[in-house]
Protein backbone atom coordinates (compact mmCIF):
# COMPACT_ATOMS: atom_id res chain seq x y z
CA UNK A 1 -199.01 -31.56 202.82
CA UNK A 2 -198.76 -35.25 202.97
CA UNK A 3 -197.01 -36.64 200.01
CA UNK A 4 -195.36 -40.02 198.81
CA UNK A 5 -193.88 -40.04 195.13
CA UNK A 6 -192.16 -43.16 193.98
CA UNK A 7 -189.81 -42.87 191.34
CA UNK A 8 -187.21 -45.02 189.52
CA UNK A 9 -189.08 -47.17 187.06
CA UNK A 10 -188.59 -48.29 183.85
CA UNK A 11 -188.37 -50.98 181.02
CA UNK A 12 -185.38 -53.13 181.73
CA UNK A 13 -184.61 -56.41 179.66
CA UNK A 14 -185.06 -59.74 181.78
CA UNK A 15 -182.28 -60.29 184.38
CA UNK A 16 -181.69 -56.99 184.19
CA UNK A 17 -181.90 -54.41 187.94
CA UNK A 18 -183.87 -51.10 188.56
CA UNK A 19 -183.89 -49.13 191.90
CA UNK A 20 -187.16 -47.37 193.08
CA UNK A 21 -187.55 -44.82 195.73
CA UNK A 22 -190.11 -43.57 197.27
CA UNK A 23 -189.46 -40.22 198.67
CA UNK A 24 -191.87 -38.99 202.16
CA UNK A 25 -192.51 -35.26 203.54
CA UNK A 26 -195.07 -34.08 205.45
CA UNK A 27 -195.60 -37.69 207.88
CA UNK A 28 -193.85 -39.40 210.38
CA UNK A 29 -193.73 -43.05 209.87
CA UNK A 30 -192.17 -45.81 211.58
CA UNK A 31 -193.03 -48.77 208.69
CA UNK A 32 -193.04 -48.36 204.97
CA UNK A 33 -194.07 -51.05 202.08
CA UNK A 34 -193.81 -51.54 198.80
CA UNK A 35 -196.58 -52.83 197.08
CA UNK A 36 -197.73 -53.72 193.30
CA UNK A 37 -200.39 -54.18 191.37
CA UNK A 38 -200.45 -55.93 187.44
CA UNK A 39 -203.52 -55.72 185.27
CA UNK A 40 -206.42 -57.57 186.83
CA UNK A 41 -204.72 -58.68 190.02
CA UNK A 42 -204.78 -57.20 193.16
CA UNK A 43 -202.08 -55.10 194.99
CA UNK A 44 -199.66 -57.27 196.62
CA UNK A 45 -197.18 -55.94 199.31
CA UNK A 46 -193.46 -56.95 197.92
CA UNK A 47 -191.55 -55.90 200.89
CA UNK A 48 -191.34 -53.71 203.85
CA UNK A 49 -189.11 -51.54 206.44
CA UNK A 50 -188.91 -50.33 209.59
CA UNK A 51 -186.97 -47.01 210.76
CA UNK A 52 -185.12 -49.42 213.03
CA UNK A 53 -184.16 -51.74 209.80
CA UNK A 54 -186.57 -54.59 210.27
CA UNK A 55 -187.36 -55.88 206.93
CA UNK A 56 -190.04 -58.36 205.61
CA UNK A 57 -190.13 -59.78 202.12
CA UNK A 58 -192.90 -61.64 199.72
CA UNK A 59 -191.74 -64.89 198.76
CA UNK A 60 -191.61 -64.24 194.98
CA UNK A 61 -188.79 -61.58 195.28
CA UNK A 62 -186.78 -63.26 198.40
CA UNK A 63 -183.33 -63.05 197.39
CA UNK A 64 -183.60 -60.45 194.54
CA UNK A 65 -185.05 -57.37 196.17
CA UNK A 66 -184.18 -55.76 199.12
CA UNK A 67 -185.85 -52.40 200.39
CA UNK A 68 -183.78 -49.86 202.20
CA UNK A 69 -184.10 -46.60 203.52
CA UNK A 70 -182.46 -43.19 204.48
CA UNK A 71 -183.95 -41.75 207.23
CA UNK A 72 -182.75 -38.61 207.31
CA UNK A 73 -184.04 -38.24 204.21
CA UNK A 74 -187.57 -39.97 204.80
CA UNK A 75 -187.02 -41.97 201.58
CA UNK A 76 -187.25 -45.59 201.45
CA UNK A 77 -185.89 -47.39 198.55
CA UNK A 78 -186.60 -51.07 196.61
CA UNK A 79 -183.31 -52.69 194.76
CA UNK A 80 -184.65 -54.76 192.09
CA UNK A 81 -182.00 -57.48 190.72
CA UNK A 82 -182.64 -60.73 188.65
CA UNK A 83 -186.27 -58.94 187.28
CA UNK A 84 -188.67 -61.56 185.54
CA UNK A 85 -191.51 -61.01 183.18
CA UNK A 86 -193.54 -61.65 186.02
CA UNK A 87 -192.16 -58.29 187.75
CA UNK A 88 -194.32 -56.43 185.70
CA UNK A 89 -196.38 -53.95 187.88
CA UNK A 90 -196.72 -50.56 189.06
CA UNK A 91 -194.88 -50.11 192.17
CA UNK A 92 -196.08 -47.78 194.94
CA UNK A 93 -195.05 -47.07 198.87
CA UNK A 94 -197.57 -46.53 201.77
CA UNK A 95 -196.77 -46.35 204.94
CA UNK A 96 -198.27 -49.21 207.01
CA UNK A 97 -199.03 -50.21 209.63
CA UNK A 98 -196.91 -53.72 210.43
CA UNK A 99 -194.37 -55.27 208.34
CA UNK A 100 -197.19 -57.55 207.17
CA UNK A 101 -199.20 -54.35 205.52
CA UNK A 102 -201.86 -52.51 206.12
CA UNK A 103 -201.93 -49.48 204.13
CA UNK A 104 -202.79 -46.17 205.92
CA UNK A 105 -202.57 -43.13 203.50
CA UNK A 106 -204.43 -42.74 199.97
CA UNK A 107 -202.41 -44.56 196.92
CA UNK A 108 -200.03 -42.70 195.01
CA UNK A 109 -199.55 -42.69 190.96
CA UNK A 110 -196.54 -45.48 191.61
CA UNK A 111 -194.29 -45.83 189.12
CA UNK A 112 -193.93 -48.75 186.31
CA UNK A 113 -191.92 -51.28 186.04
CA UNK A 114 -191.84 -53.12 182.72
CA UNK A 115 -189.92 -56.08 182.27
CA UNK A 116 -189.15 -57.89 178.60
CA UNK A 117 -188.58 -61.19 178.12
């Protein structure tokens, strides 16, 4: 059974840092992303990662996220730092299929991210 569950979220005060994961069994990938979606916009892709390390970042969160991930353990993870009202979103993984997106399995529940000014 194909699964991706992101975890991690939160409320956090402005400023403030959160770490999500995102935790794969049951596929093989070689590129994950991060997306997120706020009320009444669409789902953006924040960042994405390659097995081999190969990262690509939105321009918004240059410089204050950066995605990782564990291969042995098939989970992929997003360091928040500096978060900004404008964070606000649920956060979800999918694989994809470039480091420019391209979603390829069903969305997940994500996980929240709430961030207070």
């Amino acid at each position: 059974q194909v699964q991706l569950v992101e975890s991690g979220g939160g409320l956090v005060q402005a400023g403030g840092s959160l770490r999500l994961s995102c935790a794969a069994s049951g596929i093989s990938f070689n590129t994950m992303g991060w997306y997120r979606q706020a009320p009444g916009k669409q789902r953006e892709l924040v960042a994405a990662i390659t097995r081999g390390r190969n990262t690509n970042y939105a321009d918004s969160v240059k410089g204050r996220f950066t995605v990782s991930i564990d291969n042995p353990k098939n989970t992929v993870y997003l360091q928040m730092n500096a978060l900004k009202p404008e964070d606000t979103s649920v956060y979800y993984c999918n694989v994809v299929r470039s480091l420019t997106g391209g979603p390829i399995r069903a969305w997940g529940q994500g996980t929240q991210v709430t961030v207070s000014s």
